[in-house]
C-alpha atoms as a PDB file:
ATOM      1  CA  UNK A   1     -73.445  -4.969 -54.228  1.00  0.00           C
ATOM      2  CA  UNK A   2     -70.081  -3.721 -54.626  1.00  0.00           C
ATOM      3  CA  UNK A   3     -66.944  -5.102 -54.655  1.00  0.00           C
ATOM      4  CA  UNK A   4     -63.124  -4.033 -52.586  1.00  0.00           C
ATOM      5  CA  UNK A   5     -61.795  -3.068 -55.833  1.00  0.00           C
ATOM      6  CA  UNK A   6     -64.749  -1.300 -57.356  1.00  0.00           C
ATOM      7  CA  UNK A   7     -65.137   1.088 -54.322  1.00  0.00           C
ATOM      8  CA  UNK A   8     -61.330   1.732 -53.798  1.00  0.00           C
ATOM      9  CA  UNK A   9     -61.238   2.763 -57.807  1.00  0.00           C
ATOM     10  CA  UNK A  10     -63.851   5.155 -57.202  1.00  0.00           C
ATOM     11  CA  UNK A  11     -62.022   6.328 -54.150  1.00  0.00           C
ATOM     12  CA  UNK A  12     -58.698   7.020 -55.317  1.00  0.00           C
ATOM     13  CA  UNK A  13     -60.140   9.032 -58.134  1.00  0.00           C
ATOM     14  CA  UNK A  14     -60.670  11.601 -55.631  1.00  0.00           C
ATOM     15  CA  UNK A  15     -57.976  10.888 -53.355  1.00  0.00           C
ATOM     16  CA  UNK A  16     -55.207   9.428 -55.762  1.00  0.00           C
ATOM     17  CA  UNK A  17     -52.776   6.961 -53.813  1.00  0.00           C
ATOM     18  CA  UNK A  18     -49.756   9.046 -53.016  1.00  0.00           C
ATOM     19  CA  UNK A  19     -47.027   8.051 -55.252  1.00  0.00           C
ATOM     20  CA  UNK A  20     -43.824   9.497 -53.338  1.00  0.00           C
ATOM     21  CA  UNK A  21     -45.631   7.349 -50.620  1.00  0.00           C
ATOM     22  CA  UNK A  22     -45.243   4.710 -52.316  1.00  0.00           C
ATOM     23  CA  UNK A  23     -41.746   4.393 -53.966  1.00  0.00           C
ATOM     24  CA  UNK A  24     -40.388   5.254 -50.154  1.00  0.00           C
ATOM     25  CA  UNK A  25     -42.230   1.966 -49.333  1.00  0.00           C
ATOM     26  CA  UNK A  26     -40.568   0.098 -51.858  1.00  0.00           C
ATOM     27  CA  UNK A  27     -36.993   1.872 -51.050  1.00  0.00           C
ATOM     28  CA  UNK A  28     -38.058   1.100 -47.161  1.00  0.00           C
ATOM     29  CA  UNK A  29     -38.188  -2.520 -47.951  1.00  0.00           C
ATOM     30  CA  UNK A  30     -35.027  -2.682 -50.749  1.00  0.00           C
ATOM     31  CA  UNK A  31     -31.880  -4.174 -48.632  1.00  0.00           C
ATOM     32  CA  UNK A  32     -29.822  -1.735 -51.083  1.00  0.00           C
ATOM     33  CA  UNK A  33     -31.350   1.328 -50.483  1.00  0.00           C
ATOM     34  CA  UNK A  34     -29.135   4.181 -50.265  1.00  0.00           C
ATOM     35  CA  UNK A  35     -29.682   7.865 -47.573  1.00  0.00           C
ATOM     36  CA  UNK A  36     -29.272   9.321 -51.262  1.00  0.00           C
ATOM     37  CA  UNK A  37     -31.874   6.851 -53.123  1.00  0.00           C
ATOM     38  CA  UNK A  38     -34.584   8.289 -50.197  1.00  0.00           C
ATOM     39  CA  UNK A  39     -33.686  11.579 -50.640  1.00  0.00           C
ATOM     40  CA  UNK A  40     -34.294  11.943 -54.099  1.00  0.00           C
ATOM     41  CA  UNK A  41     -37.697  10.851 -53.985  1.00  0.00           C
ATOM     42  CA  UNK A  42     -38.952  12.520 -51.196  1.00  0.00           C
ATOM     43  CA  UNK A  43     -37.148  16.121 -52.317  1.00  0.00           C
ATOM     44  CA  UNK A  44     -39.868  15.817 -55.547  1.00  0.00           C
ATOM     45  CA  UNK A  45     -41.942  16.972 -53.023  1.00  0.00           C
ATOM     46  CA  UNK A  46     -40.973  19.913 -51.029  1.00  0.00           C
ATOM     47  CA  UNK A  47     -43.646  20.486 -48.824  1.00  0.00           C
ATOM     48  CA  UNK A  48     -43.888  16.953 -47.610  1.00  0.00           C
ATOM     49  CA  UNK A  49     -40.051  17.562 -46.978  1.00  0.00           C
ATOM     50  CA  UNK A  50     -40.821  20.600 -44.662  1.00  0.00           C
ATOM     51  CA  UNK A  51     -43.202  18.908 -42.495  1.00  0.00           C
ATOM     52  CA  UNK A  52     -40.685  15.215 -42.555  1.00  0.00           C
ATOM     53  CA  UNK A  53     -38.664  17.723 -40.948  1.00  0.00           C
ATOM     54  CA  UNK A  54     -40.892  19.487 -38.395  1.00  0.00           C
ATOM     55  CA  UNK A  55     -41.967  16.421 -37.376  1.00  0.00           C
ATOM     56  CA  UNK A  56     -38.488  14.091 -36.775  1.00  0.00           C
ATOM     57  CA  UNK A  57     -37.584  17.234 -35.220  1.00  0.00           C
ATOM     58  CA  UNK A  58     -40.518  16.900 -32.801  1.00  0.00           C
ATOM     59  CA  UNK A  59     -40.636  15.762 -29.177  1.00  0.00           C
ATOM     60  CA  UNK A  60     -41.319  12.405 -30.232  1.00  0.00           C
ATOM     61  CA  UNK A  61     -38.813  11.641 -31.573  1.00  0.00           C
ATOM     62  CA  UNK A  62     -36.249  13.803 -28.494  1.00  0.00           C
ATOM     63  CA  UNK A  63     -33.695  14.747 -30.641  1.00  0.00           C
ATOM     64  CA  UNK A  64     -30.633  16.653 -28.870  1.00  0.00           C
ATOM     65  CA  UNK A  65     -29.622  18.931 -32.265  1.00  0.00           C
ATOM     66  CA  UNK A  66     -31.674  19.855 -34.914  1.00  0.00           C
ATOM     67  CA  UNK A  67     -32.397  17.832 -38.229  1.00  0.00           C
ATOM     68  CA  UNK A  68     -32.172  20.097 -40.918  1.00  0.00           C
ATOM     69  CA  UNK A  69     -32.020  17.480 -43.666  1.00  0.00           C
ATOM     70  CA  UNK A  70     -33.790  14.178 -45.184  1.00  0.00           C
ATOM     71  CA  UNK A  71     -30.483  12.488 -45.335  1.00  0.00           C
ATOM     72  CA  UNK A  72     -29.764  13.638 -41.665  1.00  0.00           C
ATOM     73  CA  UNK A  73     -33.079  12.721 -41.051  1.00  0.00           C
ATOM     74  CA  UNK A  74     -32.694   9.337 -42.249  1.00  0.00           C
ATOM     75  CA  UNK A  75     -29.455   8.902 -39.997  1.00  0.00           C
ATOM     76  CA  UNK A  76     -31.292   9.553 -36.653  1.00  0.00           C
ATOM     77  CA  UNK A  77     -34.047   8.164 -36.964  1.00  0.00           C
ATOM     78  CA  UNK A  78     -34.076   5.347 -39.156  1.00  0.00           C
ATOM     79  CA  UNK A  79     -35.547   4.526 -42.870  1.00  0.00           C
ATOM     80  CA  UNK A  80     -38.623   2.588 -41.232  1.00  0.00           C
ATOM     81  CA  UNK A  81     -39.522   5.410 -39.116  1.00  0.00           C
ATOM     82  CA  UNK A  82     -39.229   7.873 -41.691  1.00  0.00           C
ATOM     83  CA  UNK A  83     -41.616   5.626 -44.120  1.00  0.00           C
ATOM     84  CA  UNK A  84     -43.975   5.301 -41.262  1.00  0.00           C
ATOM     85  CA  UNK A  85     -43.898   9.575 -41.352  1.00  0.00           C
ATOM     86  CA  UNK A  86     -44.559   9.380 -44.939  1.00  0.00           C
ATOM     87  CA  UNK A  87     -47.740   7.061 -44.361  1.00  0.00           C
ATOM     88  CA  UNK A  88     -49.305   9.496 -41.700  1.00  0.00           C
ATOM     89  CA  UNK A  89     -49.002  12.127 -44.173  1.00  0.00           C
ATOM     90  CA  UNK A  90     -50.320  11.023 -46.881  1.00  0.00           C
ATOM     91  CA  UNK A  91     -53.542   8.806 -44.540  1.00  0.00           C
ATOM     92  CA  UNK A  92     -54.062  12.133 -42.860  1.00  0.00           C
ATOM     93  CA  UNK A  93     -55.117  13.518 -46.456  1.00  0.00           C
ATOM     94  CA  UNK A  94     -57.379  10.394 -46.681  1.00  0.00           C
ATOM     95  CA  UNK A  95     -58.654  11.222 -43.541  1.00  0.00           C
ATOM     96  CA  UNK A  96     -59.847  13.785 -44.247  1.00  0.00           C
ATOM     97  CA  UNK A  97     -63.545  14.725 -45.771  1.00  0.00           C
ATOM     98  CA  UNK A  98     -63.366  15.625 -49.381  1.00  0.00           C
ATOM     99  CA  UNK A  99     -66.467  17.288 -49.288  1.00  0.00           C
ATOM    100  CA  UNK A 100     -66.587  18.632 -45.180  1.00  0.00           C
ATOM    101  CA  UNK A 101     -70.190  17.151 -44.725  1.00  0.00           C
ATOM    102  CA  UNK A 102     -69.852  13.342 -43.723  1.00  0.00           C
ATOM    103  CA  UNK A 103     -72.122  11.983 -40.751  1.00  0.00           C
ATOM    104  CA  UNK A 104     -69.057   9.565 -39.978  1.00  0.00           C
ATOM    105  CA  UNK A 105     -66.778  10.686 -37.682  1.00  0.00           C
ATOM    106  CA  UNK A 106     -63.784  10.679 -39.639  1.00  0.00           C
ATOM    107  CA  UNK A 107     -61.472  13.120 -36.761  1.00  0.00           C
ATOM    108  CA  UNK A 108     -62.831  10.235 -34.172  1.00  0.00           C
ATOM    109  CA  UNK A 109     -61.196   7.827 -36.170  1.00  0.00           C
ATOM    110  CA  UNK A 110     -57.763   9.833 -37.012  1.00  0.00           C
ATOM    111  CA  UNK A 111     -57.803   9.929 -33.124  1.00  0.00           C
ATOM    112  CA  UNK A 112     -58.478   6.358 -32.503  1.00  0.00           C
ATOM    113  CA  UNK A 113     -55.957   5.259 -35.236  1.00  0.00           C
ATOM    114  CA  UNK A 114     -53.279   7.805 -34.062  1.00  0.00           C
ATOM    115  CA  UNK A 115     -53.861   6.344 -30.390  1.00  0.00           C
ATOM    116  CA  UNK A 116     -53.506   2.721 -31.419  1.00  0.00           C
ATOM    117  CA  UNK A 117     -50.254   3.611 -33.402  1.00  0.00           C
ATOM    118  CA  UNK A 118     -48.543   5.035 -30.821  1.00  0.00           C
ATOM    119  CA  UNK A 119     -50.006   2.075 -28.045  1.00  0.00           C
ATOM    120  CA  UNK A 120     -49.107  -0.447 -30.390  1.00  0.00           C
ATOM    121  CA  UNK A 121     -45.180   0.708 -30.778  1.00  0.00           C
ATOM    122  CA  UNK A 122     -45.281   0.782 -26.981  1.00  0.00           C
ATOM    123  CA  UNK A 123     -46.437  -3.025 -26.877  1.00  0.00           C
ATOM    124  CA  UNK A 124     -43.931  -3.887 -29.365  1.00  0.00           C
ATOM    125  CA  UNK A 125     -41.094  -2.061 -27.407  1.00  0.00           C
ATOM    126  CA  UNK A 126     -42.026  -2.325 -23.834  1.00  0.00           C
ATOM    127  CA  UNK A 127     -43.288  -5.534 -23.569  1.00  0.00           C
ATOM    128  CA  UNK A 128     -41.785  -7.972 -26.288  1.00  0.00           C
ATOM    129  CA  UNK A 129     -38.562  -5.775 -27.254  1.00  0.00           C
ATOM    130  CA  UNK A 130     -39.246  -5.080 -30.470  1.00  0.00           C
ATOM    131  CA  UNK A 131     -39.199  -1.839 -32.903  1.00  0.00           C
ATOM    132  CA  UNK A 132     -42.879  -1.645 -33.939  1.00  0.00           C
ATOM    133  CA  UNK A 133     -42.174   0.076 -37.034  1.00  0.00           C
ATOM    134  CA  UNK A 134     -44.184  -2.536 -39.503  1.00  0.00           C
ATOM    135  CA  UNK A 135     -47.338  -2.277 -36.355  1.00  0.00           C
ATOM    136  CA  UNK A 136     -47.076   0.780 -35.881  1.00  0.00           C
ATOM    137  CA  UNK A 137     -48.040   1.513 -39.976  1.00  0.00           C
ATOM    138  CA  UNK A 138     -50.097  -1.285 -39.510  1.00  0.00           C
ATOM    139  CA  UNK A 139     -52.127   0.611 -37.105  1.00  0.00           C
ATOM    140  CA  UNK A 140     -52.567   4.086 -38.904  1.00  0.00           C
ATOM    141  CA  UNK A 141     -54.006   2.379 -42.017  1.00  0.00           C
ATOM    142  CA  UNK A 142     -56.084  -0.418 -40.068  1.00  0.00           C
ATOM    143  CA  UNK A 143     -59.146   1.167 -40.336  1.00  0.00           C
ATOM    144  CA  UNK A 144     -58.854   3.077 -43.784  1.00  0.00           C
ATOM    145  CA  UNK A 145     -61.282   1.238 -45.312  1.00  0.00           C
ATOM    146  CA  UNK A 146     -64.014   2.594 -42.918  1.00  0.00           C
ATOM    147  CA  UNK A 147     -63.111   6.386 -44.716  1.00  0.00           C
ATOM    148  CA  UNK A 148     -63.379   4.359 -48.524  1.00  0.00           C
ATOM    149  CA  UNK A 149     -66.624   3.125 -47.440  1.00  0.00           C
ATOM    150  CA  UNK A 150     -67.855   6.551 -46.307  1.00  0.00           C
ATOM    151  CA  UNK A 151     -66.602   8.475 -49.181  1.00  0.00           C
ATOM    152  CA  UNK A 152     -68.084   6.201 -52.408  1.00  0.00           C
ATOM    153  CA  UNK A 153     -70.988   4.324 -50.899  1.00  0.00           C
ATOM    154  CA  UNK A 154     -71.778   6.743 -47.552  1.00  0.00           C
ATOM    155  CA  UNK A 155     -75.908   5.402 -46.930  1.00  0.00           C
ATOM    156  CA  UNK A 156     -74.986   2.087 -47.047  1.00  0.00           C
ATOM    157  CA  UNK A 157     -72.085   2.458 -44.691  1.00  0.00           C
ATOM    158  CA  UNK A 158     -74.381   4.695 -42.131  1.00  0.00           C
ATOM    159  CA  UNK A 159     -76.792   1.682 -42.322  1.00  0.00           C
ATOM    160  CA  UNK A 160     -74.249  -1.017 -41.764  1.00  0.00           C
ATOM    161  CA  UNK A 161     -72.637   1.159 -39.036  1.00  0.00           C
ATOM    162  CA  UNK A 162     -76.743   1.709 -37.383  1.00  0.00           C
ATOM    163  CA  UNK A 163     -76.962  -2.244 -37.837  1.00  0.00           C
ATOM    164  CA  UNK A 164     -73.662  -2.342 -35.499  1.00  0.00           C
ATOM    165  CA  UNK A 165     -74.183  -0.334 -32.853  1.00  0.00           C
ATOM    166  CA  UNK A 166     -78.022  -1.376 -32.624  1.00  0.00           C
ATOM    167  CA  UNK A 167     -76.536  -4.423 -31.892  1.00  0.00           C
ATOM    168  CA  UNK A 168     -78.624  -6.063 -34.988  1.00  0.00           C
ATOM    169  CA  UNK A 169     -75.395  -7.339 -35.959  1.00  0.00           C
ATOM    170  CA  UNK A 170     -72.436  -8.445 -33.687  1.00  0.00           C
ATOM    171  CA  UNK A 171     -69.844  -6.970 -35.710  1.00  0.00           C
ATOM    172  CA  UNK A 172     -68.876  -4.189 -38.010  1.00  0.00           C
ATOM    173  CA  UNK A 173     -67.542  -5.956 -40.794  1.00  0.00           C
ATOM    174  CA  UNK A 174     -70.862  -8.480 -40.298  1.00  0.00           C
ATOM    175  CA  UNK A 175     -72.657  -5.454 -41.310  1.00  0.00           C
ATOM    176  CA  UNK A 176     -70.660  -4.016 -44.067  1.00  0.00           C
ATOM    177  CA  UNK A 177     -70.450  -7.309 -45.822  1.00  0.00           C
ATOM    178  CA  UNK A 178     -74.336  -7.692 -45.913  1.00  0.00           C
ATOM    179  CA  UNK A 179     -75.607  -3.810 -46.652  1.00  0.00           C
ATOM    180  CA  UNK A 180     -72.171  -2.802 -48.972  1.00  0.00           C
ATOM    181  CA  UNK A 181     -70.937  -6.434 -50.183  1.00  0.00           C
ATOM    182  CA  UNK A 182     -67.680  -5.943 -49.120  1.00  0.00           C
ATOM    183  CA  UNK A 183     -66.302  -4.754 -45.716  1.00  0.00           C
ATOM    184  CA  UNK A 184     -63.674  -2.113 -44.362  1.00  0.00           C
ATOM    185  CA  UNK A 185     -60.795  -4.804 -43.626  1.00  0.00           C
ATOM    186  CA  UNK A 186     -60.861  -6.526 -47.521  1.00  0.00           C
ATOM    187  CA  UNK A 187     -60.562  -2.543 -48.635  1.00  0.00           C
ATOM    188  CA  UNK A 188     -57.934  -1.814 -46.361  1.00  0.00           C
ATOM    189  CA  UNK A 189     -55.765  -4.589 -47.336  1.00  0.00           C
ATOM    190  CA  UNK A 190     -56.233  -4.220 -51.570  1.00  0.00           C
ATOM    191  CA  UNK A 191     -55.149  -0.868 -50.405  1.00  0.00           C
ATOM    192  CA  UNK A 192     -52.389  -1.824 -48.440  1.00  0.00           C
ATOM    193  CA  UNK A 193     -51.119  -3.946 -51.490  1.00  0.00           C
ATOM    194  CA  UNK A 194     -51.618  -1.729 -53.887  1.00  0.00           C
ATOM    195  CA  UNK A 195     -49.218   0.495 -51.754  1.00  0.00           C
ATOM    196  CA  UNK A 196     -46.924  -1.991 -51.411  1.00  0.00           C
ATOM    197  CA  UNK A 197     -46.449  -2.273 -48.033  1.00  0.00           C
ATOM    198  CA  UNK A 198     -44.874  -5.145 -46.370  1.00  0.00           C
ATOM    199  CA  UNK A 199     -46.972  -8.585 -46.387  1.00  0.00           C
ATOM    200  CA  UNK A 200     -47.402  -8.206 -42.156  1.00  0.00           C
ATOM    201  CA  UNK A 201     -48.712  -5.199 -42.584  1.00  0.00           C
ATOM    202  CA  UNK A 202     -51.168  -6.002 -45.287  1.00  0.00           C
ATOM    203  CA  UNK A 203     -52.218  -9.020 -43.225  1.00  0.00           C
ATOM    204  CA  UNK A 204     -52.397  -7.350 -40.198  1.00  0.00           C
ATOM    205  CA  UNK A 205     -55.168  -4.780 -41.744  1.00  0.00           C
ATOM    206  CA  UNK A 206     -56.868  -7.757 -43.175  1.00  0.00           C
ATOM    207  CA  UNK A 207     -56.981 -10.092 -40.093  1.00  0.00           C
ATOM    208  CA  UNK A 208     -57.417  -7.131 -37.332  1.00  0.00           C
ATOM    209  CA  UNK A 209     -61.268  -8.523 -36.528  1.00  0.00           C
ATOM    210  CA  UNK A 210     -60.440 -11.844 -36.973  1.00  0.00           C
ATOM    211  CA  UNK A 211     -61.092 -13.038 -33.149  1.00  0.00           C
ATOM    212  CA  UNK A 212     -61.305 -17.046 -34.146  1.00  0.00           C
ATOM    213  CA  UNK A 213     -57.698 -17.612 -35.196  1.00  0.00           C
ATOM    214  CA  UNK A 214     -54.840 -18.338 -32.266  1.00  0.00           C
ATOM    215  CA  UNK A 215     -52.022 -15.356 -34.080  1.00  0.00           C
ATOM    216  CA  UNK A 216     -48.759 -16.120 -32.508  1.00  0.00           C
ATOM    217  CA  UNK A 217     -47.761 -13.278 -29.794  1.00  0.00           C
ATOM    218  CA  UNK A 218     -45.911 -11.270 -30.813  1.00  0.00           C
ATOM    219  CA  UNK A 219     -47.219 -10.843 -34.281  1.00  0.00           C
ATOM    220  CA  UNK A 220     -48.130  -7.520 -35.819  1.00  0.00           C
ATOM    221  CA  UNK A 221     -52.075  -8.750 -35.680  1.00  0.00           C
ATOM    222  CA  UNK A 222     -51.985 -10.065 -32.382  1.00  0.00           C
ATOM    223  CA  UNK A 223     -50.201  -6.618 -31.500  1.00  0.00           C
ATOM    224  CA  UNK A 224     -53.078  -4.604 -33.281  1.00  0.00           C
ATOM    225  CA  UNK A 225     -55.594  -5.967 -31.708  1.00  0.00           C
ATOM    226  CA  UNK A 226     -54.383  -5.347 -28.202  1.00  0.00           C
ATOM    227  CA  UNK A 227     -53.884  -2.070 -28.884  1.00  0.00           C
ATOM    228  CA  UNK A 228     -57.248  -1.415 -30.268  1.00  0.00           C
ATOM    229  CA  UNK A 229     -58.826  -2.872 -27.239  1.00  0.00           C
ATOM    230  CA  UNK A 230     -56.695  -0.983 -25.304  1.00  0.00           C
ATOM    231  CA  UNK A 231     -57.794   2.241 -26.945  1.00  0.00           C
ATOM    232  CA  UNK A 232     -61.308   1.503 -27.306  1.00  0.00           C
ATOM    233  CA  UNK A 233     -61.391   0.688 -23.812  1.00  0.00           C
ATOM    234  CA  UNK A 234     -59.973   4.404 -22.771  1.00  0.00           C
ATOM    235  CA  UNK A 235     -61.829   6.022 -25.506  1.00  0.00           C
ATOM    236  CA  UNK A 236     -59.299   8.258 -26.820  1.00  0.00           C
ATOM    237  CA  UNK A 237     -61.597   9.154 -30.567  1.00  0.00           C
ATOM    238  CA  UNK A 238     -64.675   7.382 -29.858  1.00  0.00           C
ATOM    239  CA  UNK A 239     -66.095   6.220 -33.244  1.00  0.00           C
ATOM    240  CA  UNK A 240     -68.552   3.723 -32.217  1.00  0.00           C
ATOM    241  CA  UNK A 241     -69.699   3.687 -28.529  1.00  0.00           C
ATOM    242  CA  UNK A 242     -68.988  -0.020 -28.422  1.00  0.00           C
ATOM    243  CA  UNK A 243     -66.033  -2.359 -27.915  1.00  0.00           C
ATOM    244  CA  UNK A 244     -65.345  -6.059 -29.244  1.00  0.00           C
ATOM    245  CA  UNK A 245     -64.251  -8.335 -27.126  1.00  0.00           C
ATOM    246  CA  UNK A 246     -60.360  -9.507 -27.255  1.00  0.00           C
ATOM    247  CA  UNK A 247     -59.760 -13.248 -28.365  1.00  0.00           C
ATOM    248  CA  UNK A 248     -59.420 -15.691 -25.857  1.00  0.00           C
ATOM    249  CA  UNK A 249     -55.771 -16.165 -26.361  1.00  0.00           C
ATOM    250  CA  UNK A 250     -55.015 -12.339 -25.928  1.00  0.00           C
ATOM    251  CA  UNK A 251     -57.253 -11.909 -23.230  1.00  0.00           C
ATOM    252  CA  UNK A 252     -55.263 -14.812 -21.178  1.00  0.00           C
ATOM    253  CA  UNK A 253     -51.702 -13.007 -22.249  1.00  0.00           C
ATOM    254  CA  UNK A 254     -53.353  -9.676 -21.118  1.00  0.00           C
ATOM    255  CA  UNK A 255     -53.622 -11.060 -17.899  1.00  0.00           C
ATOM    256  CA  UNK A 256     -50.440 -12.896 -17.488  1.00  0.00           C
ATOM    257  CA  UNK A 257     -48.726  -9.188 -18.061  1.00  0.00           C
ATOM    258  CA  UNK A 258     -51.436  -7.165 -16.228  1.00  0.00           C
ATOM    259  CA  UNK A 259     -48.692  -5.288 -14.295  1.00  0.00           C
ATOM    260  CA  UNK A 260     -46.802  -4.421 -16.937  1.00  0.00           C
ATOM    261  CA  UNK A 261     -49.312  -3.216 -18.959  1.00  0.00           C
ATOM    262  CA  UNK A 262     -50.909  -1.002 -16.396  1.00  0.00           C
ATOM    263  CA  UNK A 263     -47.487   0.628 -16.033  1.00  0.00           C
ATOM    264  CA  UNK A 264     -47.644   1.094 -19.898  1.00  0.00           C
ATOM    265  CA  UNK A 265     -50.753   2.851 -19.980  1.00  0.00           C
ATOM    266  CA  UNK A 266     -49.617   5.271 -17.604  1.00  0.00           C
ATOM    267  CA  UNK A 267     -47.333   6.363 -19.925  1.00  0.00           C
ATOM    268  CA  UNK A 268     -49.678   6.767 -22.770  1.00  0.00           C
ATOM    269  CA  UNK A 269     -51.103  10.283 -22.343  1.00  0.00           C
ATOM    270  CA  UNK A 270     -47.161  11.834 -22.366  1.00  0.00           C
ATOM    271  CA  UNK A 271     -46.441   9.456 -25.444  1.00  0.00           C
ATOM    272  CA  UNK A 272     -49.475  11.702 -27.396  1.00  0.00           C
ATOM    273  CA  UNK A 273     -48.656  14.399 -26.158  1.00  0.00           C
ATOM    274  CA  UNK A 274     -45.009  13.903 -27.670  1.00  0.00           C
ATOM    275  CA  UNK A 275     -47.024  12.470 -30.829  1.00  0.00           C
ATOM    276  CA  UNK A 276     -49.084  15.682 -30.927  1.00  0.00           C
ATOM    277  CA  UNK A 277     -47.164  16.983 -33.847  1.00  0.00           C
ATOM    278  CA  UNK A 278     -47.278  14.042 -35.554  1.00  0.00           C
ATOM    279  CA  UNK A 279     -51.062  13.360 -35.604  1.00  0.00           C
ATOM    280  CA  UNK A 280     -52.544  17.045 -35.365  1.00  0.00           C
ATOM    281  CA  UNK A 281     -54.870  18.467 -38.253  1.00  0.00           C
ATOM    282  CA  UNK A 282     -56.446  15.130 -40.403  1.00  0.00           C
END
C-alpha cells in the first residue's frame, strides 16, 4: 500500500513542482512584498511571462489599455490574482498526460476544475462579497491528487475509480484509501504544503469531501464544495457520471439563496467564455 508522500515523490520526478510557482506563493503571502520583488522572479522565466501577459490581458480580466508589463500587471490586477495565474500554469502542465495514453480523463477534469474555479470566485463575490482569490486556487488544485494517483499507481486508481462509480463504494476517496492506501485529497494537500500555499487553501483541498463537519459559510471549503456540486450538477467536464450529495448544512443555505444563485448560474457560461484563455490547452 502506498503512502501520500511516497506517490507524490514519484510524481514530481516526472513533473517537478514548479519553483517560480512557488517563491510567487511565498512573495503572494509576504506583507512586504514589493511590484519589483514579483517581477524578478517571474522574469527568470520568460515564457511564463508572455502568457502572464496574454492572459491578464484577456477578457477576463476587461482591461480598458493594454498590460504590457509584470509590474503593470501586478498594478491592475492584483498580486493574488496574478499568483492564482501562476498556479493554472504550472497545474495545467500537471494536467496534462506525461505519456498521452491514460484511461482517466485528465481534459474532463481540467474542465471540471477550471469550471469550479471560476463558479467558486462567483460565490465568493456575488453572494458573500468577498474576493475569492485563496478559493478560487483552492479550486484549480482540489482535485490534483486524482492526476498523482493516475500517473504513479494508474491500475489501482482505475479500480478504485470502477469501485466508485459501480457504486461498490459510496465515495471516491472510500475507494482510493482501500485499493491505493492513500486517497486523492491527503495527496493534494502534502502537495499544497509543499507549495506553500496558504493554510485555507491547503485545508480546503484536504476537507473538500468531508460532508460530516458543519464548515462555517463562508469558508473557502464550504465555498468549494458548493461549487463542485454546482458543476457536477451541470456537467461542464464530466469525470465520473455521478454526483455526491451536498452536506446538510449547505444544502439548507442553498435553498435559503435559491434566487440568487439561479441568477448566478446564468451568468456562468459568459464567465468561461471570458475564462477561455485562461483555461484552454491542459
Amino acid at each position: 500500500m502506498a503512502s501520500a508522500k511516497r506517490l507524490i515523490s514519484k510524481f514530481t520526478e516526472v513533473k517537478p513542482l514548479p519553483a517560480v510557482a512557488i517563491r510567487v506563493t511565498q512573495l503572494a503571502n509576504s506583507e512586504s512584498t514589493t511590484i519589483q520583488d514579483f517581477e524578478e522572479i517571474i522574469k527568470l522565466d520568460p515564457v511564463l511571462v508572455m502568457r502572464l501577459l496574454r492572459l491578464v490581458n484577456s477578457p477576463f480580466f476587461g482591461l480598458t489599455s493594454k498590460v504590457e508589463s509584470i509590474s503593470k500587471a501586478v498594478v491592475f490586477v492584483g498580486l493574488q490574482q496574478l499568483r492564482n495565474l501562476v498556479a493554472v500554469e504550472a497545474a495545467r502542465d500537471f494536467f496534462s498526460e506525461a505519456n498521452g495514453q491514460s484511461e482517466f480523463p485528465r481534459k474532463n477534469l481540467w474542465v471540471n476544475s477550471a469550471t469550479v474555479a471560476v463558479l467558486a470566485q462567483l460565490i465568493s463575490r456575488r453572494i458573500f462579497g468577498k474576493k475569492g482569490d485563496d478559493v478560487f486556487l483552492a479550486a484549480i488544485l482540489h482535485d490534483i491528487g486524482l492526476v498523482v494517483e493516475d500517473q504513479v499507481v494508474p491500475d489501482e486508481f482505475h479500480s478504485s475509480c470502477s469501485d466508485y462509480v459501480s457504486g461498490e463504494k459510496p465515495l471516491l476517496f472510500v475507494a482510493e484509501d482501500e485499493k491505493i492506501g492513500t486517497n486523492h485529497t491527503k495527496i493534494g494537500e502534502l502537495m499544497a504544503s509543499d507549495w506553500k500555499l496558504p493554510e485555507d487553501v491547503i485545508q480546503a483541498i484536504r476537507f473538500h469531501h468531508d460532508h460530516d463537519t458543519s464548515y462555517p459559510v463562508p469558508s473557502v471549503i464550504s465555498i468549494l464544495q458548493l461549487a463542485e456540486f454546482m458543476t457536477c450538477k451541470l456537467k461542464y467536464g464530466v469525470v465520473f457520471d455521478k454526483i455526491d450529495p451536498l452536506p446538510s448544512y449547505l444544502q439548507q443555505h442553498l435553498k435559503a439563496k435559491m434566487a440568487e444563485y439561479k441568477v448566478l448560474l446564468k451568468s456562468l457560461p459568459e464567465e468561461m467564455k471570458k475564462a477561455e484563455e485562461l483555461f484552454k490547452g491542459a
